[in-house]
Structure formats: C-alpha cells, structure tokens
N, C-alpha and C. Protein backbone atom coordinates (compact mmCIF):
# COMPACT_ATOMS: atom_id res chain seq x y z
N UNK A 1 0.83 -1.18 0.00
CA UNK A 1 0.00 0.00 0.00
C UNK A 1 0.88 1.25 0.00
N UNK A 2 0.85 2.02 -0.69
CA UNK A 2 1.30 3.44 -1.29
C UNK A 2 0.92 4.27 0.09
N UNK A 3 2.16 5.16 0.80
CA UNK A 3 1.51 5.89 2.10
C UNK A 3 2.64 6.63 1.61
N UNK A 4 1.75 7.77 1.71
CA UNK A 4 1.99 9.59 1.39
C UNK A 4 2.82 9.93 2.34
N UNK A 5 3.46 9.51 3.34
CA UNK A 5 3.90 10.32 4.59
C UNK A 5 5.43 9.18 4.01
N UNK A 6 5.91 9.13 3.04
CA UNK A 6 6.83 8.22 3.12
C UNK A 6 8.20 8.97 2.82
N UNK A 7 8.27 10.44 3.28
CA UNK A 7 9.34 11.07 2.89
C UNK A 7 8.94 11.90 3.96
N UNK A 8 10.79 12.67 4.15
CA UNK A 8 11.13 13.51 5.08
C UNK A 8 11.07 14.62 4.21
N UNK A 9 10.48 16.14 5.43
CA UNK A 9 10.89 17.33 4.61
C UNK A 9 11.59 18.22 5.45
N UNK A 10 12.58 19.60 5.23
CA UNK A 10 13.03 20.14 5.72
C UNK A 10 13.03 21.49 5.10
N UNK A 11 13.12 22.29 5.74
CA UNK A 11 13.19 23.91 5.23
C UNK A 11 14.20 24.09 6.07
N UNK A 12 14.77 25.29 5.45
CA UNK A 12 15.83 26.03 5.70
C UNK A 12 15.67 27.55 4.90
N UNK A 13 15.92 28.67 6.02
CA UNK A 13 15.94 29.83 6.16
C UNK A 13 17.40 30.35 6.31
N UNK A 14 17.89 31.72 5.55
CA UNK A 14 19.34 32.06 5.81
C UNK A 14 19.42 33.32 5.16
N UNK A 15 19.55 34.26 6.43
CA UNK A 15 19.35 35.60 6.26
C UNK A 15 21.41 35.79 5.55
N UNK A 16 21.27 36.01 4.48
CA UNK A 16 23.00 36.38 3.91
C UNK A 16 23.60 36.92 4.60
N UNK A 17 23.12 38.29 5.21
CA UNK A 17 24.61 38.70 6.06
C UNK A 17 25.23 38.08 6.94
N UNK A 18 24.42 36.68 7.69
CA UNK A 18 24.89 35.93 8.32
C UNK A 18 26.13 34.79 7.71
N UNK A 19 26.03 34.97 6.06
CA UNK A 19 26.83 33.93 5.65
C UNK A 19 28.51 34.97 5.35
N UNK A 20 27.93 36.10 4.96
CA UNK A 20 28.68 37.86 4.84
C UNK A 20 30.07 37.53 6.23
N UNK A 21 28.86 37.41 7.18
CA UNK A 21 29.52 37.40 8.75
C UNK A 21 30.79 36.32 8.90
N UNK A 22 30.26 35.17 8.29
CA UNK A 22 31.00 34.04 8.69
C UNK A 22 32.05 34.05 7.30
N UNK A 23 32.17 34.52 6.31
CA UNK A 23 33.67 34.67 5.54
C UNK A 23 34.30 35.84 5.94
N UNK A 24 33.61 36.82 6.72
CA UNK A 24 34.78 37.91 7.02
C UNK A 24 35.56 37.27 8.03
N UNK A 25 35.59 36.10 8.85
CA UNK A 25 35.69 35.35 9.93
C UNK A 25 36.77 34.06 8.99
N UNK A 26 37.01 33.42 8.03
CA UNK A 26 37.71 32.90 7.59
C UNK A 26 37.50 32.93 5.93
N UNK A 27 38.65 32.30 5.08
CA UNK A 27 38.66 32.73 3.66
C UNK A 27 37.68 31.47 2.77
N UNK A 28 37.23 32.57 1.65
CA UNK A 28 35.36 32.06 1.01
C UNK A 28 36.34 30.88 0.71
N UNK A 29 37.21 30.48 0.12
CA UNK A 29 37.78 29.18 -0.53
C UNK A 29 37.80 27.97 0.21
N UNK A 30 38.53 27.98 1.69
CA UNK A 30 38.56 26.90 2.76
C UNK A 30 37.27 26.90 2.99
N UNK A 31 36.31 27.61 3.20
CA UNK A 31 34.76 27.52 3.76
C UNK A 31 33.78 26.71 2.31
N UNK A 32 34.29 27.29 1.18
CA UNK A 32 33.86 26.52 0.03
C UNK A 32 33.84 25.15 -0.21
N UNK A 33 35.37 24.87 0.10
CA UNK A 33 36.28 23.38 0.26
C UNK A 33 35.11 22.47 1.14
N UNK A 34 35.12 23.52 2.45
CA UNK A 34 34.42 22.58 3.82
C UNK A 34 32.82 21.98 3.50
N UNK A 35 32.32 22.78 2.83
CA UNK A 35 30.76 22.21 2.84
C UNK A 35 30.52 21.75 1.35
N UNK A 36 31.32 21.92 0.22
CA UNK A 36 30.96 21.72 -0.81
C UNK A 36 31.12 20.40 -1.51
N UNK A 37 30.43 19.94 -2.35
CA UNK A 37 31.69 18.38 -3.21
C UNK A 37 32.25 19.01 -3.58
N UNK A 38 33.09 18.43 -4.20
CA UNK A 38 34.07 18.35 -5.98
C UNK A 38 33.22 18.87 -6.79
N UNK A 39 32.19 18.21 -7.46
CA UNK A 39 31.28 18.58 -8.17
C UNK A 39 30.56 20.29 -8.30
N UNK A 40 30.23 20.34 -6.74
CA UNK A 40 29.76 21.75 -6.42
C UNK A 40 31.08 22.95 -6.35
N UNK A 41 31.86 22.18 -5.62
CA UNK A 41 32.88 23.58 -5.76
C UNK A 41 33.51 23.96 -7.14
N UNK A 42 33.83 22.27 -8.00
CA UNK A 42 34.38 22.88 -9.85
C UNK A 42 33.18 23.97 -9.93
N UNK A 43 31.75 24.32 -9.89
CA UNK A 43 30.45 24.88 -10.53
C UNK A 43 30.57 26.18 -9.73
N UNK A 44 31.35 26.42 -8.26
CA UNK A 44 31.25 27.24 -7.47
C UNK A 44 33.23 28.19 -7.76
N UNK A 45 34.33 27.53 -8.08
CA UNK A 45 34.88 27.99 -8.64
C UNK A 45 34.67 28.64 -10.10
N UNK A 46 33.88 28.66 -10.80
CA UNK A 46 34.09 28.87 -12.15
C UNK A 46 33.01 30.66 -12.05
N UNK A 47 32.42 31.12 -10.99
CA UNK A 47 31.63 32.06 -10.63
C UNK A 47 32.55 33.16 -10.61
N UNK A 48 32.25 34.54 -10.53
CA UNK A 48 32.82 35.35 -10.53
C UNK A 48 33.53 35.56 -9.11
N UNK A 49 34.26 35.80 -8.59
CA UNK A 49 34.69 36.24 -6.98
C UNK A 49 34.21 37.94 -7.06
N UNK A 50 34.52 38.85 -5.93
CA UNK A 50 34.80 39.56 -5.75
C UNK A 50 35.90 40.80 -6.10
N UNK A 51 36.53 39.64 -6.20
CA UNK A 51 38.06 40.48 -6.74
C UNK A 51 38.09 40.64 -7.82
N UNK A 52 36.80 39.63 -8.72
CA UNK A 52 36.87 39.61 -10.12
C UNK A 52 35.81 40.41 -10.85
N UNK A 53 35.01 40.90 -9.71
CA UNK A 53 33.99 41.45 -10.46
C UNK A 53 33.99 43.41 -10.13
N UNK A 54 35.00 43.99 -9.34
CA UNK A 54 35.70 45.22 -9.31
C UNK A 54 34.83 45.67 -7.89
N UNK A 55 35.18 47.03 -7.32
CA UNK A 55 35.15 47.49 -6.18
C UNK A 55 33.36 47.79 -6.09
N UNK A 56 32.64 48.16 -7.27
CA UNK A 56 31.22 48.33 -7.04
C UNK A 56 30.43 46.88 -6.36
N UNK A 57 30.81 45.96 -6.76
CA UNK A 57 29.98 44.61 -5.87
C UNK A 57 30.19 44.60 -4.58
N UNK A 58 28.40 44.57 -3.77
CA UNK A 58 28.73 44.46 -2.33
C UNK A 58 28.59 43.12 -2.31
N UNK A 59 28.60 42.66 -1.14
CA UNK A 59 29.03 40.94 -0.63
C UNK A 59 27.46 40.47 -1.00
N UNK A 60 26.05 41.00 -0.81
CA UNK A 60 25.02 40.41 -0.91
C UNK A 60 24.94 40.18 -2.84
N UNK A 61 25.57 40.85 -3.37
CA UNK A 61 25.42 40.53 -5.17
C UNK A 61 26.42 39.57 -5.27
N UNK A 62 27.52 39.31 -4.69
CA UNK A 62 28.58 38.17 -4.97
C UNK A 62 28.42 37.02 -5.45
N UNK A 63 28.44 36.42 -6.52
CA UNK A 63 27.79 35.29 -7.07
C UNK A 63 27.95 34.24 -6.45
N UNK A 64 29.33 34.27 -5.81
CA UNK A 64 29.97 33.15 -5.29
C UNK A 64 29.39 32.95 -3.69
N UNK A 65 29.06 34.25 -3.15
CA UNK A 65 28.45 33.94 -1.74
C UNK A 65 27.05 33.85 -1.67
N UNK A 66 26.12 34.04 -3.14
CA UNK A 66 25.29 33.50 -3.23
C UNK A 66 24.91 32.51 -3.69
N UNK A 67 26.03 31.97 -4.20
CA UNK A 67 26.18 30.68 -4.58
C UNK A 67 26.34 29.31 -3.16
N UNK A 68 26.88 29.95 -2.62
CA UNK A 68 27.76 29.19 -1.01
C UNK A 68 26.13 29.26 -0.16
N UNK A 69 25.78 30.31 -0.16
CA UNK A 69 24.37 30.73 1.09
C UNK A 69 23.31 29.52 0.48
N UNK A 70 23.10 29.54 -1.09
CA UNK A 70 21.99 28.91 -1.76
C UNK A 70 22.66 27.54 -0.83
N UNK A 71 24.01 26.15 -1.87
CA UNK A 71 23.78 25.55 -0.61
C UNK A 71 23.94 25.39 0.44
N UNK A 72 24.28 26.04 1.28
CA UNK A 72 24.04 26.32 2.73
C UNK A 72 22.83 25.95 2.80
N UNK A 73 21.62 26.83 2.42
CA UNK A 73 20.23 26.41 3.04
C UNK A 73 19.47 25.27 2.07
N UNK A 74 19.77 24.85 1.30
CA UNK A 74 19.58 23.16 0.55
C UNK A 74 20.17 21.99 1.41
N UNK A 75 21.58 22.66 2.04
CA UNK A 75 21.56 21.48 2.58
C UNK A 75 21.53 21.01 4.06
N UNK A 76 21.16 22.40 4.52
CA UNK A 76 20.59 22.42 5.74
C UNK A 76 19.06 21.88 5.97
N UNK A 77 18.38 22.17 4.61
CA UNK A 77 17.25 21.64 4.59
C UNK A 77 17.11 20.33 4.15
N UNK A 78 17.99 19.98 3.56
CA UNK A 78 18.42 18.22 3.33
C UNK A 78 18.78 16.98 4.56
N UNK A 79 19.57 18.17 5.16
CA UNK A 79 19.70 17.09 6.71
C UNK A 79 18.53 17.56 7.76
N UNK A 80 17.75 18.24 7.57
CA UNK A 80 16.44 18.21 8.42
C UNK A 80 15.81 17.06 7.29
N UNK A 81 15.22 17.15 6.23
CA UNK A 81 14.88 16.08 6.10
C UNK A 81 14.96 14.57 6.17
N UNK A 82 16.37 14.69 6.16
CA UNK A 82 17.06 13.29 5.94
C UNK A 82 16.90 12.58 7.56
N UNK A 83 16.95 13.31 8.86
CA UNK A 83 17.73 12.87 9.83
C UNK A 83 16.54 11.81 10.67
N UNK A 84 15.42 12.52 10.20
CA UNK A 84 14.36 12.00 11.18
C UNK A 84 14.40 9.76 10.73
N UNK A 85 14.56 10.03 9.46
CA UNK A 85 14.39 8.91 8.02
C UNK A 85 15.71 8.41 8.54
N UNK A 86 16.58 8.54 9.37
CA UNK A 86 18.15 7.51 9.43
C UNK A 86 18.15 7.34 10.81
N UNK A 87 18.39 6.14 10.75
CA UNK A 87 19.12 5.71 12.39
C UNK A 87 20.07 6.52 12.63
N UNK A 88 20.02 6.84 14.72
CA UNK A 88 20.91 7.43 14.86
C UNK A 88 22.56 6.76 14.74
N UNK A 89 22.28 5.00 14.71
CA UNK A 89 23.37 4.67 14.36
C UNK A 89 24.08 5.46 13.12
N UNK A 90 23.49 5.58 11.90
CA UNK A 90 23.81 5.82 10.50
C UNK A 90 24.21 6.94 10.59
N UNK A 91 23.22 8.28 11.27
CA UNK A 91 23.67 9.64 11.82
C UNK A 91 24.50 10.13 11.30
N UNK A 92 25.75 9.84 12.18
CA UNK A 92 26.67 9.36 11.73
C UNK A 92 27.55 10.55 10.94
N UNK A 93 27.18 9.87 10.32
CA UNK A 93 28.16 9.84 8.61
C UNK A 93 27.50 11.16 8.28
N UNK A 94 26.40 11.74 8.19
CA UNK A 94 25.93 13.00 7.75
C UNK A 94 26.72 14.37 7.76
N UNK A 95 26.78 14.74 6.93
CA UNK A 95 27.86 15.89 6.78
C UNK A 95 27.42 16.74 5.76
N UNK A 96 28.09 17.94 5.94
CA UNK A 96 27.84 19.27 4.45
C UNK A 96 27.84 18.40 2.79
N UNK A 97 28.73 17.67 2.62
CA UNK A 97 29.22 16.95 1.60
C UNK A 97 28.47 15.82 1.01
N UNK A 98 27.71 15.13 2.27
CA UNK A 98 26.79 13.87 1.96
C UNK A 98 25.49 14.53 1.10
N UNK A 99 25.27 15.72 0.85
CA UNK A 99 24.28 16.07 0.49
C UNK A 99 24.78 17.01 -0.97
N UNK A 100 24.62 16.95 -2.28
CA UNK A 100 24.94 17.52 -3.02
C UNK A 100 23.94 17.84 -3.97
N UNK A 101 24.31 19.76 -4.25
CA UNK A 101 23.08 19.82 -5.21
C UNK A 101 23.76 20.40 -6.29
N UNK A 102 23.12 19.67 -7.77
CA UNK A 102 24.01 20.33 -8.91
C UNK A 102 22.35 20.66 -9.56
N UNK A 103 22.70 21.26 -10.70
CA UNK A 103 21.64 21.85 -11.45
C UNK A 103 21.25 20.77 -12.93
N UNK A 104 19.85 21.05 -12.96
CA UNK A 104 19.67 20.06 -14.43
C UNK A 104 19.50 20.93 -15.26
N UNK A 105 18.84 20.34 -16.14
CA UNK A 105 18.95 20.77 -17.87
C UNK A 105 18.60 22.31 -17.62
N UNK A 106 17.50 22.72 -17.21
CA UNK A 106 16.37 23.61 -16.81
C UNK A 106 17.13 24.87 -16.03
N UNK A 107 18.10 24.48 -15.45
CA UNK A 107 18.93 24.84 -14.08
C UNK A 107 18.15 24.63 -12.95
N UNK A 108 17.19 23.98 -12.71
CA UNK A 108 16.32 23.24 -11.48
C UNK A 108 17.66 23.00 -10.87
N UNK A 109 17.65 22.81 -9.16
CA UNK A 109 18.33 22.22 -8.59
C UNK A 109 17.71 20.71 -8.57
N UNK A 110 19.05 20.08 -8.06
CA UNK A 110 18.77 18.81 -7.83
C UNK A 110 19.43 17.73 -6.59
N UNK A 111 18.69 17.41 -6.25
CA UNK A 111 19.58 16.60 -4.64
C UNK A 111 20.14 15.12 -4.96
N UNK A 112 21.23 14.64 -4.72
CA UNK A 112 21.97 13.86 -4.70
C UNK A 112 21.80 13.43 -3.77
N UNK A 113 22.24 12.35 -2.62
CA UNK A 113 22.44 12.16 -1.37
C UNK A 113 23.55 10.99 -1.36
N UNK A 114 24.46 11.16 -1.11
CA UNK A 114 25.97 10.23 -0.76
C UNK A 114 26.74 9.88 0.24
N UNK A 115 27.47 8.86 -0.02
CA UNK A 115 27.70 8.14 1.12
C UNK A 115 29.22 9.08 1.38
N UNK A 116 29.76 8.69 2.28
CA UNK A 116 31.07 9.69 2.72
C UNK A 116 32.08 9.05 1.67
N UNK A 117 32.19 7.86 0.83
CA UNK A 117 32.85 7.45 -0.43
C UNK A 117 32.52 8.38 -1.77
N UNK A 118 31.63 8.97 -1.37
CA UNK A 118 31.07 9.79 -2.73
C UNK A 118 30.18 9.20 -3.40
N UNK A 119 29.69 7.53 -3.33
CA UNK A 119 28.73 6.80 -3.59
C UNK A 119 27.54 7.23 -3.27
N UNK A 120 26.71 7.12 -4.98
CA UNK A 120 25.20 7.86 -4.61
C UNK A 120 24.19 6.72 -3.96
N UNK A 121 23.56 7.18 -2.90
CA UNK A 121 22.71 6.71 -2.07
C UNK A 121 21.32 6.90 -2.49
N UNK A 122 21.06 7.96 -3.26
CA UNK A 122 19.53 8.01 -3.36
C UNK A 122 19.06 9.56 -3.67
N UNK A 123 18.43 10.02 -4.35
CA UNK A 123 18.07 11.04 -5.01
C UNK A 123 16.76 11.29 -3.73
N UNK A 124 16.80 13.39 -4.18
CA UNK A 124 15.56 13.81 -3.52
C UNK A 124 15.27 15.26 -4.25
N UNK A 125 14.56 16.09 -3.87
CA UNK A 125 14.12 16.78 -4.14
C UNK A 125 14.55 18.43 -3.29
N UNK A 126 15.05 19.35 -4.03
CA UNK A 126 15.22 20.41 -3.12
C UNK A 126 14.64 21.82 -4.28
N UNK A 127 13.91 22.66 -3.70
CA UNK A 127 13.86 23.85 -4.02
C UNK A 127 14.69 25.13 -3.08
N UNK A 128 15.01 25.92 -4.05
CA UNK A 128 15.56 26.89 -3.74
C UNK A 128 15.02 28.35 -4.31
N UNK A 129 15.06 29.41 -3.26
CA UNK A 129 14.87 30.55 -3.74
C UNK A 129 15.17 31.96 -2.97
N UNK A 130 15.66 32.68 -3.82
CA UNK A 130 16.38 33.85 -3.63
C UNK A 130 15.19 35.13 -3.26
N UNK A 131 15.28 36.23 -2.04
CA UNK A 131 14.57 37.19 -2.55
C UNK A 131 15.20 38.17 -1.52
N UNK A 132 15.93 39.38 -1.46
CA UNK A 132 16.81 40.12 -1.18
C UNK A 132 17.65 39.71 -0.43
N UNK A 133 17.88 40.14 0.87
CA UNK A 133 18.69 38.96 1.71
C UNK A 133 18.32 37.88 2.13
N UNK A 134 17.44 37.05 1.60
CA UNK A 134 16.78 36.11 1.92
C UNK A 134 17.41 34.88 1.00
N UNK A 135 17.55 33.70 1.85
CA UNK A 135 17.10 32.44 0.67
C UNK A 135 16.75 31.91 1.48
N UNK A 136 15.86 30.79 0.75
CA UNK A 136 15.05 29.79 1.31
C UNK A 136 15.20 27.96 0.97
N UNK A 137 15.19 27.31 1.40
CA UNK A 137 15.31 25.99 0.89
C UNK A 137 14.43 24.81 1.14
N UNK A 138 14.13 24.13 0.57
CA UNK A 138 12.76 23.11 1.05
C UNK A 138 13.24 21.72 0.48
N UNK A 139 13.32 20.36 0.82
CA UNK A 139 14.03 19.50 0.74
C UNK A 139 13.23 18.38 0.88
N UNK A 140 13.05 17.29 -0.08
CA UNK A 140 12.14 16.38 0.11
C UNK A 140 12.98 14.57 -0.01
N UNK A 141 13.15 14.51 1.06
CA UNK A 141 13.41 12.63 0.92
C UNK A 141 13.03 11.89 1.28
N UNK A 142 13.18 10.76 0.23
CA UNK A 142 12.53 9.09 0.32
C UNK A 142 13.16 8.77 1.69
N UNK A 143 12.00 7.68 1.95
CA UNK A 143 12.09 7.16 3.21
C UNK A 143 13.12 6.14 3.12
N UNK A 144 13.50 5.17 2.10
CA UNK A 144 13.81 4.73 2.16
C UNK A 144 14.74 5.09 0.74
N UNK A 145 16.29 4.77 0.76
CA UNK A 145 16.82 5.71 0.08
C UNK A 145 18.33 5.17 0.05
C-alpha cells in the first residue's frame, strides 16, 4: 500500500549577512572546500569572486556567496529532512558533503544524497529561492533511500 507520509521534509531559512559574517571570519575558498563536493565547488569555482567582479559589488550581489548561502540552506534543509528517516546509528556519517546539489537541464536544482565514499545513495528533491537577503530551501526525501 502506497503511504503519502513516506518522505522527510526540511526547510531552511538564511538571512545572507549571516553567511557575509561568517567569511569575514575565515577565507570564502577553505569555507567553500568545507561544505561543498568536488562537483559543487568545480560549478562554485568557475563564478565570478569579488576580486573579479571590481570594487562596485557588495558581498550580498557576490555570485559566489550566493552561490555558497543557496547551498548552505539546501543542505541544511536536506539534513532536516534526511535525519528523522536515518538511524541514529547511520547519523553518523551525515555531513555538508553527503548532500549535493548540482543543477539540471532547466537549471532546477537537484539533490543527490551520498555516502562519505562519494557513492550515490539516493536522489531527492530540493527547491531553492532567492529574494533580497533572503534564501530559502525546502528539501524532500525518500524514506527509504
């Protein structure tokens, strides 16, 4: 029997200057490194920096720290969804990295979910959206996954 309640969801809220706050506090690259894949950071290197886009860009237009904030709150909203759905044995292993979002055809985001080998575990669902200092994130996973 088919039961509707068979996925976790999570939101995530993230006012930017709070993300502003936390690179004036250490450099956007090591903080990039820390929460991002491979995958996300090649897509998150290739963005404009700061340095590259001249002295008129403030930190809230920065592509790259709106790039970092977006997943920030995808995948904050990924491990609210995910955590309720895993043993606390499994727990675990959950990290910035286990959760990866790259973009499809459309540029839709898209959720990955991986094991700490980089092995994909199971696909989900994340929306994202931007609106001044705001982003938002909403995150949908299989129960079983």
């Amino acid at each position: 029997m088919n039961n509707i309640f068979t996925h976790g969801i999570g939101v995530d809220l993230l006012h930017l200057p709070r993300i502003v706050s936390l690179l004036s506090r250490r450099p956007t690259q090591r903080f990039a490194r820390r929460i991002l894949t491979p995958l996300e950071l090649a897509e998150f290197q290739q963005l404009p920096s700061a340095t590259t886009m001249g002295p008129s860009t403030t930190p809230l237009s920065n592509p790259q720290i709106r790039f970092l904030a977006s997943r920030w709150a995808a995948k904050e909203a990924s491990y609210k969804a995910s955590a309720a759905l895993i043993s606390t044995t499994r727990e675990q292993w959950m990290s910035w990295k286990n959760f990866e979002i790259t973009s499809g055809a459309r540029g839709e985001p898209r959720l990955t979910i991986r094991g700490d080998d980089g092995t994909e575990l199971g696909k989900g669902m994340v929306s994202i959206s931007h609106d001044g200092e705001y982003v938002v994130a909403m995150a949908m996973v299989p129960h079983c996954f």
